[in-house]
C-alpha atoms as a PDB file:
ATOM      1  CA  UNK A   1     -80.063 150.712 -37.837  1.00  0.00           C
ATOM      2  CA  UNK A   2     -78.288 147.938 -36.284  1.00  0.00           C
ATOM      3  CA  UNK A   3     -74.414 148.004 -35.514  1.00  0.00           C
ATOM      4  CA  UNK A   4     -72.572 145.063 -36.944  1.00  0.00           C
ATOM      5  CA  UNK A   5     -69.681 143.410 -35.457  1.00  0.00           C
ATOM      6  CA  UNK A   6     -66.272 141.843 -37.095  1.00  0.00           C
ATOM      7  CA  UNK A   7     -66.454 138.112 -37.875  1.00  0.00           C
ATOM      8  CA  UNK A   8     -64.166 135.982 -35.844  1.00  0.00           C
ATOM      9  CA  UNK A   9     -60.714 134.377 -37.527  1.00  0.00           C
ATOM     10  CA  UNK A  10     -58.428 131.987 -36.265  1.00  0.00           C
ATOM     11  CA  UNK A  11     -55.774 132.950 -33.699  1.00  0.00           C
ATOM     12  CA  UNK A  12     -58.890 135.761 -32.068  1.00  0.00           C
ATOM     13  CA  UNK A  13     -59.688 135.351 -28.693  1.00  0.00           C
ATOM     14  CA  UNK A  14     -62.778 135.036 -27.219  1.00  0.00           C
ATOM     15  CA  UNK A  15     -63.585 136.344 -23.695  1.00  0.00           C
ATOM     16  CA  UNK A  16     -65.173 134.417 -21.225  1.00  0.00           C
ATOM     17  CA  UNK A  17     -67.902 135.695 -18.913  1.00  0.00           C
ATOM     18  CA  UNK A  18     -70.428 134.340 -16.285  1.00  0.00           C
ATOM     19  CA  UNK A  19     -73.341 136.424 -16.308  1.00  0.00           C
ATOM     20  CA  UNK A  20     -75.874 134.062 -15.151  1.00  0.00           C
ATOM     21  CA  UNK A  21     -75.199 130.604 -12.932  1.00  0.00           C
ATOM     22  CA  UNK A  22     -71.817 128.381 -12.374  1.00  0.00           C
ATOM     23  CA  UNK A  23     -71.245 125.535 -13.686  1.00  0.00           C
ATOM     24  CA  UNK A  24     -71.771 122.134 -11.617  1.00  0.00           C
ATOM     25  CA  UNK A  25     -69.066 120.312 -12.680  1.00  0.00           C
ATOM     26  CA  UNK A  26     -66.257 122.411 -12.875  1.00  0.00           C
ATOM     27  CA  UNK A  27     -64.670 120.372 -15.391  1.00  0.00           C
ATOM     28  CA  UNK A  28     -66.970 121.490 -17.829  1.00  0.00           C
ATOM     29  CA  UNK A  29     -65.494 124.850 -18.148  1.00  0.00           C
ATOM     30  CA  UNK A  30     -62.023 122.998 -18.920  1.00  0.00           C
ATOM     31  CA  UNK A  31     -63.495 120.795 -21.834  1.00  0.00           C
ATOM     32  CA  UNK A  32     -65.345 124.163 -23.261  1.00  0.00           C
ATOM     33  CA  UNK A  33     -61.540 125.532 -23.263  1.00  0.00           C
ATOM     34  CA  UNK A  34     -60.356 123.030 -24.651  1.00  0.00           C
ATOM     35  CA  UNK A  35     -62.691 122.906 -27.866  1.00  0.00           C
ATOM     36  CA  UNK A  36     -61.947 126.338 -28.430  1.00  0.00           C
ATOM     37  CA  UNK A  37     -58.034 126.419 -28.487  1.00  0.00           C
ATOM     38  CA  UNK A  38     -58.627 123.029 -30.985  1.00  0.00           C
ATOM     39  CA  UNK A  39     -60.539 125.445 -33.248  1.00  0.00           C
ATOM     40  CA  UNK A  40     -57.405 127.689 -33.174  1.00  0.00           C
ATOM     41  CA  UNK A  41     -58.826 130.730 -30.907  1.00  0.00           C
ATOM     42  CA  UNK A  42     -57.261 131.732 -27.899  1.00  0.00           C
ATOM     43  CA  UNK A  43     -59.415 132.373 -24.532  1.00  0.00           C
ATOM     44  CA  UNK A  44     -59.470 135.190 -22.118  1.00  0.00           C
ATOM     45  CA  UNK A  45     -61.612 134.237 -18.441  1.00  0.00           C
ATOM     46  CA  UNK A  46     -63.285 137.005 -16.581  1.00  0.00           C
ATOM     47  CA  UNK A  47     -61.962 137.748 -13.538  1.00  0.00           C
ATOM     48  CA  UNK A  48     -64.848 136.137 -11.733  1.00  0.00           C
ATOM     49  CA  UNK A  49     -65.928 133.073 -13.897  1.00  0.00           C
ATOM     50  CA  UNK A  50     -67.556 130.400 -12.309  1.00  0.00           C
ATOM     51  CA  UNK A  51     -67.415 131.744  -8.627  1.00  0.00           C
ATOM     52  CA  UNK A  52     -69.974 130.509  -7.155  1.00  0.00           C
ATOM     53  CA  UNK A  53     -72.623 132.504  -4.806  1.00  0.00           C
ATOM     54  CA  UNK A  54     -75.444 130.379  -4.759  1.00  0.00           C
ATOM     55  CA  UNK A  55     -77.075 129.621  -7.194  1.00  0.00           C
ATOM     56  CA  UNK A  56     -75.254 132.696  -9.342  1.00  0.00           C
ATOM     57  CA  UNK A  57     -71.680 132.734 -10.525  1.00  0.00           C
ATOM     58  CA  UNK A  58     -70.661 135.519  -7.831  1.00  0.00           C
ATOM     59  CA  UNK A  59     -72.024 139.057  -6.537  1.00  0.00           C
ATOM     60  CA  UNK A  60     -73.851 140.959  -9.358  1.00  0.00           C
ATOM     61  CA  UNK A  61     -70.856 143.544  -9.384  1.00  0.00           C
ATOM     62  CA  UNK A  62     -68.525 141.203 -10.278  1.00  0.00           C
ATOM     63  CA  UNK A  63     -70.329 139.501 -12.794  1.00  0.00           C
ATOM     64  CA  UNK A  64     -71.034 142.592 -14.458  1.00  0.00           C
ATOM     65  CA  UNK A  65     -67.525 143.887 -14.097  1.00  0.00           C
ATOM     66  CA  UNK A  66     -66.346 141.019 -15.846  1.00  0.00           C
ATOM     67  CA  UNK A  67     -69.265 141.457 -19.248  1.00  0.00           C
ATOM     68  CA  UNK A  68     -67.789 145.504 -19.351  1.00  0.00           C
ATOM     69  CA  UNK A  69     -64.033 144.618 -19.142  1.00  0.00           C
ATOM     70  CA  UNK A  70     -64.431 142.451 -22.258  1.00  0.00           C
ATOM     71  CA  UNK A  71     -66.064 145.011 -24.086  1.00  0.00           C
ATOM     72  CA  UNK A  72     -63.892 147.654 -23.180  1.00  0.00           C
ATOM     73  CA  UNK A  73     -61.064 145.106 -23.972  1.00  0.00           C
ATOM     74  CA  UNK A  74     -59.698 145.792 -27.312  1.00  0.00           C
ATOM     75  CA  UNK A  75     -57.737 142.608 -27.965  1.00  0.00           C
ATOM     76  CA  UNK A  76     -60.986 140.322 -27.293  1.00  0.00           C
ATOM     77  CA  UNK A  77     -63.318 139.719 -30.559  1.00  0.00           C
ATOM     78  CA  UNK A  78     -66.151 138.105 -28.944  1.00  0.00           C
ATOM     79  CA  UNK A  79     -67.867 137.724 -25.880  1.00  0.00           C
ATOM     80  CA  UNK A  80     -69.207 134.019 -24.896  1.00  0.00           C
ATOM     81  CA  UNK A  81     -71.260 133.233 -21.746  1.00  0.00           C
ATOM     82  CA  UNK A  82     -70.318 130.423 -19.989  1.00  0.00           C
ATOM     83  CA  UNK A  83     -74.476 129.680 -19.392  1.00  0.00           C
ATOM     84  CA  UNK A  84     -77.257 130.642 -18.755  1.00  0.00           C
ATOM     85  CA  UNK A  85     -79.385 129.484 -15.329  1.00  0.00           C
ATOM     86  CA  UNK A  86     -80.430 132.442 -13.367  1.00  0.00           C
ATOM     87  CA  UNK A  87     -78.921 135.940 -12.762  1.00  0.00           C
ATOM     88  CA  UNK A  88     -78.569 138.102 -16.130  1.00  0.00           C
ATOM     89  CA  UNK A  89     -81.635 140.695 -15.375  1.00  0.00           C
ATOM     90  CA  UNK A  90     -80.111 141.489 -12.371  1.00  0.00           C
ATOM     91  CA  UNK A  91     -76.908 143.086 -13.859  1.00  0.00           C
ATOM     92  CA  UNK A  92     -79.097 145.440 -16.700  1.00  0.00           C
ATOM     93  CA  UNK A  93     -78.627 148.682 -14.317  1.00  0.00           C
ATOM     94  CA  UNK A  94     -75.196 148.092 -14.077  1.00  0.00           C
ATOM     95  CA  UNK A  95     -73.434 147.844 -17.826  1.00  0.00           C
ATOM     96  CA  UNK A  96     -71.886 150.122 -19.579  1.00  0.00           C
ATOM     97  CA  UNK A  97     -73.658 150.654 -23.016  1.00  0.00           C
ATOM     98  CA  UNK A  98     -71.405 153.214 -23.574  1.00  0.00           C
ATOM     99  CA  UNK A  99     -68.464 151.168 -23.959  1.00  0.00           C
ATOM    100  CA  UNK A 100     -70.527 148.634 -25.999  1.00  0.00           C
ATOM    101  CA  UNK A 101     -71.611 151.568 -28.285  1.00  0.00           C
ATOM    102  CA  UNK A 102     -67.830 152.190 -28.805  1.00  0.00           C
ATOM    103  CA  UNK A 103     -66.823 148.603 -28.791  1.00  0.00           C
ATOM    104  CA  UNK A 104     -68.913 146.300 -31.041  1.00  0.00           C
ATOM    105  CA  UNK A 105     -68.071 142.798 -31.088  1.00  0.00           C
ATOM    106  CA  UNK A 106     -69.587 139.227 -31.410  1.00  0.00           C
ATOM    107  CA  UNK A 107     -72.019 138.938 -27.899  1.00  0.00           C
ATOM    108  CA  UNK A 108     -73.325 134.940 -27.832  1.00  0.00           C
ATOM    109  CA  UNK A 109     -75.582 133.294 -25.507  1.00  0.00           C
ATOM    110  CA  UNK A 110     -79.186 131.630 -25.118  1.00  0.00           C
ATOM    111  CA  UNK A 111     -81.653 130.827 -22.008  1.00  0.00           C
ATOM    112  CA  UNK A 112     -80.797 133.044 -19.278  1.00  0.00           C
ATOM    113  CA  UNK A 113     -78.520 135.462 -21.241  1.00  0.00           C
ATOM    114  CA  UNK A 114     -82.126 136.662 -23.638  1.00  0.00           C
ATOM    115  CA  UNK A 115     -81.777 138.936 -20.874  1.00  0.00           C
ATOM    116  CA  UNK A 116     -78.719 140.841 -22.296  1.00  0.00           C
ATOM    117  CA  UNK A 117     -79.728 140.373 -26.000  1.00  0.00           C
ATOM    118  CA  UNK A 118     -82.901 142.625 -24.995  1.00  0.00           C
ATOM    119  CA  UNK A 119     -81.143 144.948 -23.402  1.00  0.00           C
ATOM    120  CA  UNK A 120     -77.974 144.949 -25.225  1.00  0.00           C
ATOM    121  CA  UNK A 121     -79.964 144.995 -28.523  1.00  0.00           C
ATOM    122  CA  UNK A 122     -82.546 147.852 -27.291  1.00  0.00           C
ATOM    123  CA  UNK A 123     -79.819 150.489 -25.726  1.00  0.00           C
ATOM    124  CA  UNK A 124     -76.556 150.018 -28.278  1.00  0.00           C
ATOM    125  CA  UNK A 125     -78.461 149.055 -31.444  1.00  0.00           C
ATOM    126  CA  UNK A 126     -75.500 146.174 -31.501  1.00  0.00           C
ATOM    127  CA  UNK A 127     -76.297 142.328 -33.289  1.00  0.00           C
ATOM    128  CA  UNK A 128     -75.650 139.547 -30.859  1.00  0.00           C
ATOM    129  CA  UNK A 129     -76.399 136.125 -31.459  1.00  0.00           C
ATOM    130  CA  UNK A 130     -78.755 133.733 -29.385  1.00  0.00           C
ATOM    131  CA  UNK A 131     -76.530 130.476 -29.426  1.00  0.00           C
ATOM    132  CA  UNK A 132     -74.659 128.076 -27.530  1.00  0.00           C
ATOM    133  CA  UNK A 133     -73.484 128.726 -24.148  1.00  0.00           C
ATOM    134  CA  UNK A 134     -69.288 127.948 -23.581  1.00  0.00           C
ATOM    135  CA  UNK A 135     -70.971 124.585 -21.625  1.00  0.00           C
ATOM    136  CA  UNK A 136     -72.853 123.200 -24.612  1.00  0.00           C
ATOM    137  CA  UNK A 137     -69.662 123.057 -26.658  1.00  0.00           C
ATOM    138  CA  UNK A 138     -68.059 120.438 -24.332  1.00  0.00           C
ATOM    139  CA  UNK A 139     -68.283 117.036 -25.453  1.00  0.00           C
ATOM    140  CA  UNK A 140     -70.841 115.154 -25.431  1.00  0.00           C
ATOM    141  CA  UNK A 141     -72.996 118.252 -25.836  1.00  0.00           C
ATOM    142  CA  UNK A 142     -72.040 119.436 -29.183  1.00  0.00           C
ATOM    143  CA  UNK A 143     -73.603 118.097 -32.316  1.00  0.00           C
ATOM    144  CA  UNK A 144     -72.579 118.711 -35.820  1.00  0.00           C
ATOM    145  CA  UNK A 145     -75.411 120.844 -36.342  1.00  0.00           C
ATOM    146  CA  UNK A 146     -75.033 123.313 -34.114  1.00  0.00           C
ATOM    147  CA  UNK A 147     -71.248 124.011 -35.099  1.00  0.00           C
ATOM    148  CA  UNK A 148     -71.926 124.125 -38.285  1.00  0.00           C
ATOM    149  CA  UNK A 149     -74.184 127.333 -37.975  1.00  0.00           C
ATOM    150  CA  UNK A 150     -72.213 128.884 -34.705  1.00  0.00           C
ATOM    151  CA  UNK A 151     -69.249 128.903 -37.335  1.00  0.00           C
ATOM    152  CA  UNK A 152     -71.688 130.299 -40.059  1.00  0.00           C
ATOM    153  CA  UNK A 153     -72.810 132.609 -37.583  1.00  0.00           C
ATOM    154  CA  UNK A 154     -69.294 134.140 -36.684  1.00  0.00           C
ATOM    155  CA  UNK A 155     -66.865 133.957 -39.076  1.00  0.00           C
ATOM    156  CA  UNK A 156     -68.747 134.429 -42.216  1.00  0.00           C
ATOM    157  CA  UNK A 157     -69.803 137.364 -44.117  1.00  0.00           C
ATOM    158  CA  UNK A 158     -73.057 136.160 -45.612  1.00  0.00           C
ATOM    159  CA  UNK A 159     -76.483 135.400 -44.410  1.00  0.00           C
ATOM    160  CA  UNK A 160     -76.755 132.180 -42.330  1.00  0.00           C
ATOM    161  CA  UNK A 161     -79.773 131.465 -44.881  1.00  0.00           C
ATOM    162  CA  UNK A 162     -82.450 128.503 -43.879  1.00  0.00           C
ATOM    163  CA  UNK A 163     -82.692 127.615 -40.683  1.00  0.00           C
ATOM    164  CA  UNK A 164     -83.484 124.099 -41.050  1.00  0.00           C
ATOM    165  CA  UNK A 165     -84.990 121.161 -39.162  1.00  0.00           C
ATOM    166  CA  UNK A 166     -83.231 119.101 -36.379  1.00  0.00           C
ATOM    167  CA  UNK A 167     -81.894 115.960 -37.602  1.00  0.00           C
ATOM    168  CA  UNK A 168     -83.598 114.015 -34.994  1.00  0.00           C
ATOM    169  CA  UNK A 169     -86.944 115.292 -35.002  1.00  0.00           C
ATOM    170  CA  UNK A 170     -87.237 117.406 -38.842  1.00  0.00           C
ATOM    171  CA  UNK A 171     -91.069 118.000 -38.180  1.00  0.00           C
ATOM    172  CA  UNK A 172     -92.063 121.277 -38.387  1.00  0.00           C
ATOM    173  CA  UNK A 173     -95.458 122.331 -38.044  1.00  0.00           C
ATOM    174  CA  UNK A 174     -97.334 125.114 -39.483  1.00  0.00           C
ATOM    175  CA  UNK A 175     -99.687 126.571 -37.404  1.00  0.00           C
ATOM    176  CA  UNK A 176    -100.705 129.410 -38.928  1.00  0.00           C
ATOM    177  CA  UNK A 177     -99.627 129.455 -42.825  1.00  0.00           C
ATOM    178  CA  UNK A 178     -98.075 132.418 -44.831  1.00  0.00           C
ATOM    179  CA  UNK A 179     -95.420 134.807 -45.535  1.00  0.00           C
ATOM    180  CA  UNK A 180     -93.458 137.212 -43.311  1.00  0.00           C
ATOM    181  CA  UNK A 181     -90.526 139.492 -43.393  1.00  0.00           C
ATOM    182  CA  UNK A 182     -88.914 141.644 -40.805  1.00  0.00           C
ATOM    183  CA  UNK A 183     -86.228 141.972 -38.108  1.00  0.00           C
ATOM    184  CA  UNK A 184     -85.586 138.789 -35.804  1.00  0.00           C
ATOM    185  CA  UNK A 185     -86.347 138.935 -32.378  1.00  0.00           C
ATOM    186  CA  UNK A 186     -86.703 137.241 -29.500  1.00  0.00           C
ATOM    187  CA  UNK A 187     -85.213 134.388 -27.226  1.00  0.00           C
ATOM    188  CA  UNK A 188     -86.368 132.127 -23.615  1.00  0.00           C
ATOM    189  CA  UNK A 189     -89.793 133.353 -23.267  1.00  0.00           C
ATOM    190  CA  UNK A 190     -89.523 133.277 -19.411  1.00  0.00           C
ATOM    191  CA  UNK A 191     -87.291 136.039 -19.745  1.00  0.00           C
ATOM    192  CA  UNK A 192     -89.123 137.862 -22.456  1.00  0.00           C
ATOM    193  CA  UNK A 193     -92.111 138.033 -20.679  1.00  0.00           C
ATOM    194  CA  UNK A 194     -90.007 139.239 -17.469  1.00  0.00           C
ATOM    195  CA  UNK A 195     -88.773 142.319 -19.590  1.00  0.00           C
ATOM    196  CA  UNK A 196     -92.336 143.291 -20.019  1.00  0.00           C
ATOM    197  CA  UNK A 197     -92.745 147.099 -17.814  1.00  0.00           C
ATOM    198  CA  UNK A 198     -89.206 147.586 -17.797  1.00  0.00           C
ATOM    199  CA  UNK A 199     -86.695 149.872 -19.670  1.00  0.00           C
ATOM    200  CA  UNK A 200     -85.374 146.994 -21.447  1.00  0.00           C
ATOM    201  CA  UNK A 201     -89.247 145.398 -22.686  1.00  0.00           C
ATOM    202  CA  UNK A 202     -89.016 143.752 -26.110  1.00  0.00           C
ATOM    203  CA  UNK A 203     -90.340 145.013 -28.915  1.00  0.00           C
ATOM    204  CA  UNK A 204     -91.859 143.157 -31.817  1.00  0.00           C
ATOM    205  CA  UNK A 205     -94.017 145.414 -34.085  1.00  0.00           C
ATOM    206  CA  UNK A 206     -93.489 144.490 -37.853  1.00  0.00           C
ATOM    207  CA  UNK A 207     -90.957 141.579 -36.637  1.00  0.00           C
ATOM    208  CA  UNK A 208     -90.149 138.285 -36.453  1.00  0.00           C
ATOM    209  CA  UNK A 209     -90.688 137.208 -33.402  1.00  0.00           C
ATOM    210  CA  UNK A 210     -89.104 133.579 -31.832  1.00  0.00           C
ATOM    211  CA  UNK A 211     -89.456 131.904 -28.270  1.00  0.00           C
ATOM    212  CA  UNK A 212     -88.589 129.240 -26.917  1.00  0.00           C
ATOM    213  CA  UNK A 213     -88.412 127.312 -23.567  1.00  0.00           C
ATOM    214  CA  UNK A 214     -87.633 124.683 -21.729  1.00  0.00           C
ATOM    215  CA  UNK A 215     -88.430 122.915 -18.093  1.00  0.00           C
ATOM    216  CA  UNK A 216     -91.731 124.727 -17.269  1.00  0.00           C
ATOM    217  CA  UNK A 217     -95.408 122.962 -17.237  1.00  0.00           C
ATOM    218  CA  UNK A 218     -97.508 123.978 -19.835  1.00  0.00           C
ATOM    219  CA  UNK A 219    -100.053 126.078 -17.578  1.00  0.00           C
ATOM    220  CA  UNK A 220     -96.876 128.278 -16.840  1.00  0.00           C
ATOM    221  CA  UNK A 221     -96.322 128.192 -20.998  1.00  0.00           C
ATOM    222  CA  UNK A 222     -99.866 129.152 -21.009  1.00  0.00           C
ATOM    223  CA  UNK A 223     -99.768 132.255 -18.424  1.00  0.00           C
ATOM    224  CA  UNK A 224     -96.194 133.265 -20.385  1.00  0.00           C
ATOM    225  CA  UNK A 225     -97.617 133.562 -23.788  1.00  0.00           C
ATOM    226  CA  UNK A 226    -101.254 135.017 -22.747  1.00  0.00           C
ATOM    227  CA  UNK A 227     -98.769 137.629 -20.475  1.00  0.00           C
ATOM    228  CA  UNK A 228     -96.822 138.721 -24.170  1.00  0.00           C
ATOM    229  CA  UNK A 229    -100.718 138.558 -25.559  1.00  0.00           C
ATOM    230  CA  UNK A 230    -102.271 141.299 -23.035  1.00  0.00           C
ATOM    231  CA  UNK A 231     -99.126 143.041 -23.988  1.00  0.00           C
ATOM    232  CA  UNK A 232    -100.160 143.217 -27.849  1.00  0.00           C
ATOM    233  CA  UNK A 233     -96.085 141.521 -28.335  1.00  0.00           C
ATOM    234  CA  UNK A 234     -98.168 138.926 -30.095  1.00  0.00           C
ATOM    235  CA  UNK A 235    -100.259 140.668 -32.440  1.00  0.00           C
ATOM    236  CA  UNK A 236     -97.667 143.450 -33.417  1.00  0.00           C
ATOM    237  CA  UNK A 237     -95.137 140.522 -34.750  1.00  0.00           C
ATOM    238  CA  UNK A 238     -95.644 139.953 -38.039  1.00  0.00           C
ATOM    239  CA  UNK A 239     -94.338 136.639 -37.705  1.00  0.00           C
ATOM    240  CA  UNK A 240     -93.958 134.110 -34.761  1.00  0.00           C
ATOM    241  CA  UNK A 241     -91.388 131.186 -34.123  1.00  0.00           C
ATOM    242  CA  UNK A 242     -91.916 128.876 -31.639  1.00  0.00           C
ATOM    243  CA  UNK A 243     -88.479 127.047 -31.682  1.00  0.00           C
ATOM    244  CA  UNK A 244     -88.244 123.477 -29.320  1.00  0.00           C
ATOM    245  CA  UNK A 245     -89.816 123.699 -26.219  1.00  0.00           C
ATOM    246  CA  UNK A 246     -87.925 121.183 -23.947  1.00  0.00           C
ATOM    247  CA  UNK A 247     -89.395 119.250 -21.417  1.00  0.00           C
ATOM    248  CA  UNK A 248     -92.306 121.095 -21.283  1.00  0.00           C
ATOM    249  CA  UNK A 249     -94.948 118.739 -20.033  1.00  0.00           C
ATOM    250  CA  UNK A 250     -97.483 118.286 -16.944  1.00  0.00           C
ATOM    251  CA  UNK A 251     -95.389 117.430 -13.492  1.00  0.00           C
ATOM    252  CA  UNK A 252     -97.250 114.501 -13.368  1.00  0.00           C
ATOM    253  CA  UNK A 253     -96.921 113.678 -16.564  1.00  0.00           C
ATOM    254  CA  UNK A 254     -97.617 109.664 -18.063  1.00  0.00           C
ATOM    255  CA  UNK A 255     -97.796 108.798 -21.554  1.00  0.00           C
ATOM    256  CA  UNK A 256    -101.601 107.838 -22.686  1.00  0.00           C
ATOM    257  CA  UNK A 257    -102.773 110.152 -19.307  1.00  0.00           C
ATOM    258  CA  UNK A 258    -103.636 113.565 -20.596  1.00  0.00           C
ATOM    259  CA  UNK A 259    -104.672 115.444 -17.699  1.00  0.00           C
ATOM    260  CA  UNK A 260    -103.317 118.575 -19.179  1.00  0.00           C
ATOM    261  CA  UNK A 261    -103.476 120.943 -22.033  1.00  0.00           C
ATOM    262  CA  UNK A 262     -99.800 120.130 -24.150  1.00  0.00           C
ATOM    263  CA  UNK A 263     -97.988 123.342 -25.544  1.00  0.00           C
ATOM    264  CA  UNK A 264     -99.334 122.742 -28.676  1.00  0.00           C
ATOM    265  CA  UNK A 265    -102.848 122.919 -27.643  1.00  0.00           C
ATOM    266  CA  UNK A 266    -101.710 126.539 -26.030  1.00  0.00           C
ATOM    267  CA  UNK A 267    -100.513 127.596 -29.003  1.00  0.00           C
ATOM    268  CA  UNK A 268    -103.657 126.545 -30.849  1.00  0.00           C
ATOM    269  CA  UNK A 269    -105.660 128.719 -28.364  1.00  0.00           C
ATOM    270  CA  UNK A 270    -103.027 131.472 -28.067  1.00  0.00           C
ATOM    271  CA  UNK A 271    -101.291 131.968 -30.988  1.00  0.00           C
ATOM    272  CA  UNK A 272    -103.436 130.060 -34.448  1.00  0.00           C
ATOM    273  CA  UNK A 273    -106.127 132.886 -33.774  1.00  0.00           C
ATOM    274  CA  UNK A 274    -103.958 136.015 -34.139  1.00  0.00           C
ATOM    275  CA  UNK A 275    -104.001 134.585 -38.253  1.00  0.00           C
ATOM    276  CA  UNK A 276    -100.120 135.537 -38.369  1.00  0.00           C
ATOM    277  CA  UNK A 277     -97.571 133.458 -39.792  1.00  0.00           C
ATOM    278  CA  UNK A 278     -96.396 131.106 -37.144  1.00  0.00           C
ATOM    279  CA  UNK A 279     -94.599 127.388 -36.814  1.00  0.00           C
ATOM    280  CA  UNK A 280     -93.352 125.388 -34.327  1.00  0.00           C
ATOM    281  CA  UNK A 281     -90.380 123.087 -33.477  1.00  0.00           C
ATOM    282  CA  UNK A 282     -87.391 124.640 -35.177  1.00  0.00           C
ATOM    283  CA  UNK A 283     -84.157 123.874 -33.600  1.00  0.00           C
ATOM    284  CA  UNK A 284     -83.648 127.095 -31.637  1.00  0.00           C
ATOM    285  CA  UNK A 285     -83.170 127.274 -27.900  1.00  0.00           C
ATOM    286  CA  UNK A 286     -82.851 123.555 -25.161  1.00  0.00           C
ATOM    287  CA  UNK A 287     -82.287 120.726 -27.848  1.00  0.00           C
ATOM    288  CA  UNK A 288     -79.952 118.521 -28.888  1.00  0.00           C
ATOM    289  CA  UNK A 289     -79.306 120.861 -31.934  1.00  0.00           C
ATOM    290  CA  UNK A 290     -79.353 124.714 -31.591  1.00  0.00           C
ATOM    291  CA  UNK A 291     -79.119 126.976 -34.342  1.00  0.00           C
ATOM    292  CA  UNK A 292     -77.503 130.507 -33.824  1.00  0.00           C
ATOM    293  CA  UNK A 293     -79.308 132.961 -34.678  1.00  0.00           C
ATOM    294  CA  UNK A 294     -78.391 136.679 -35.022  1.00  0.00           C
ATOM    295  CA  UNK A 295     -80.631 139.184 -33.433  1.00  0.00           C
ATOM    296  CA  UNK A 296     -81.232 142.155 -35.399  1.00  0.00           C
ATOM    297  CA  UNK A 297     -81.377 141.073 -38.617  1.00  0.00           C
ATOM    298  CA  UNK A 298     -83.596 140.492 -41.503  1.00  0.00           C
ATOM    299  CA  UNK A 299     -85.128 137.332 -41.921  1.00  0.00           C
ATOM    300  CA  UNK A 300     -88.022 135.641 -44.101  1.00  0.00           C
ATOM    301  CA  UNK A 301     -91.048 133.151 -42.415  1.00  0.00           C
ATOM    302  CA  UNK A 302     -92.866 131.392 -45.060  1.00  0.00           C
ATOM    303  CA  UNK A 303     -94.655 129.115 -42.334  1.00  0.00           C
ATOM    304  CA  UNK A 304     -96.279 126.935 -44.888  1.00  0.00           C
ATOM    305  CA  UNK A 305     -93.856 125.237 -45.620  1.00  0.00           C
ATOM    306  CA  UNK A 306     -91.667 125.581 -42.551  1.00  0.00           C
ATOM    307  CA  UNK A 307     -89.310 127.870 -43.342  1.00  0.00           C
ATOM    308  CA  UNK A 308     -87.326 130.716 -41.528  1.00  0.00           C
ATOM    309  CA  UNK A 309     -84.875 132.125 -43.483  1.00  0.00           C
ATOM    310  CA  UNK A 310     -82.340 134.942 -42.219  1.00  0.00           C
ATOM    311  CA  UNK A 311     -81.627 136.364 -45.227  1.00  0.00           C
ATOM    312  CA  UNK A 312     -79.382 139.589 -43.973  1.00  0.00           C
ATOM    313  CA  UNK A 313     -75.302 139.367 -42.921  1.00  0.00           C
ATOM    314  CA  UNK A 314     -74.850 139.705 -39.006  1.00  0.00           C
ATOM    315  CA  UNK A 315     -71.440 141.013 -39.520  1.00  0.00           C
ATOM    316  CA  UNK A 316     -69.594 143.694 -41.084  1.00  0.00           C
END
């Protein structure tokens, strides 16, 4: 059984961590701040956010001291990560489940930070939510869409119901039709497939299973997928979601040129022959418009016609 956290109200405050990269432009972290106090929530910062060590937002210890003082922190009601990048893996040896077991609160993040969702979500049993980092609410980032189900998400007590289609782009394509029901799992498939062999590997028997990704050429896709395939992650989901996959074409890519396989010809050779319910091109992960989505959680895939459907409360 999964632990369920409090929703968020106005006046709660909302820690601020840095688990994975810095920001480039500094200002970025300001505007984020901003936006939150205008929603009438008040922000704690780590210690350490946005120090910048490389190409990670300071030392592993202090990135990691920073995600356990907000848990153990009884005066912060959710956790937000400031991005994702590179860098969350690297603190799973380090945090205290403990404290998380005794501290259950709203944990939000995508990209980099499906690292602590799988680890987070696998050792404390707690909910968290793969959604937008602290960045992606600055303006311009932040489309209607995507606060509209971060705020369903949070603060209320009821199933965030149909995920639906991005307003830009509401094609959704089944490629495998049917019915499925189970618990949602999943997030950036790099890092899924990286948690394969370790402590912290995903599991996905009789679930729903979603990926997404963004910024990697579709052989890479390719060797990703067929990696979670040898596995048997595929075939034990009974349902798989391939949300956006951004920018995910050949290097040399040219429009009319098709030297290359395109992810959807992958997943027609990868995932179409497993026969399980699967579509592709929900707003989850990169896009323009990013659903939250609770991890944890009940949800129903009827991929004919397009549908995922979380149809279990995320919060207590």
């Amino acid at each position: 059984m999964f632990v369920k956290p409090k929703p968020l109200r106005k006046g709660d405050t909302i820690g601020i961590i840095a688990p994975a990269s810095p920001t480039f432009d500094r200002t970025d972290l300001m505007r984020s701040i901003q936006v939150i106090k205008d929603w009438g929530f008040r922000c704690k910062l780590g210690r350490n956010v946005n120090k910048k060590h490389g190409y990670l937002s300071g030392k592993d210890w202090e990135r990691v001291e920073d995600l356990n003082e907000m848990f153990r922190d009884k005066g912060v009601r959710a956790i937000l990560c400031l991005q994702g990048g590179y860098g969350s893996m690297r603190l799973l040896p380090y945090i205290d489940y403990n404290s998380i077991r005794k501290n259950p609160k709203i944990f939000i993040g995508y990209s980099d930070i499906t690292a602590l969702h799988l680890a987070i979500n696998k050792l404390t049993g707690l909910v968290t939510f793969h959604g937008p980092s602290m960045v992606g609410l600055a303006p311009p980032y932040l489309s209607k869409y995507t606060k509209d189900y971060l705020f369903r998400a949070l603060t209320k007590k009821k199933p965030i119901g149909q995920i639906k289609p991005s307003p830009d782009d509401p094609w959704v394509w089944t490629i495998t039709p049917g019915k499925a029901q189970g618990v949602l799992v999943g997030g950036n498939l790099s890092l899924i497939a990286a948690s394969l062999g370790t402590p912290y590997e995903i599991e996905t028997r009789g679930k729903i299973l979603f990926l997404e990704e963004v910024d990697v050429e579709p052989y890479h896709f390719d060797q990703m997928l067929t990696q979670l395939l040898l596995a048997g992650k595929l075939k034990e989901a009974k349902g798989i979601v391939i949300g956006e996959c951004v920018r995910c074409v050949p290097a040399d890519f040219r429009p009319g040129y098709y030297s290359s396989l395109s992810i959807e010809d992958v997943l027609v050779e990868i995932v179409k022959p497993l026969n399980i319910p699967a579509v592709y091109n929900l707003p989850i992960g990169h896009g323009d418009h990013r659903a939250t989505l609770p991890l944890g959680v009940m949800a129903t895939l009827d991929a004919g016609k397009g549908k995922l459907i979380v149809t279990e409360t995320a919060l207590s």
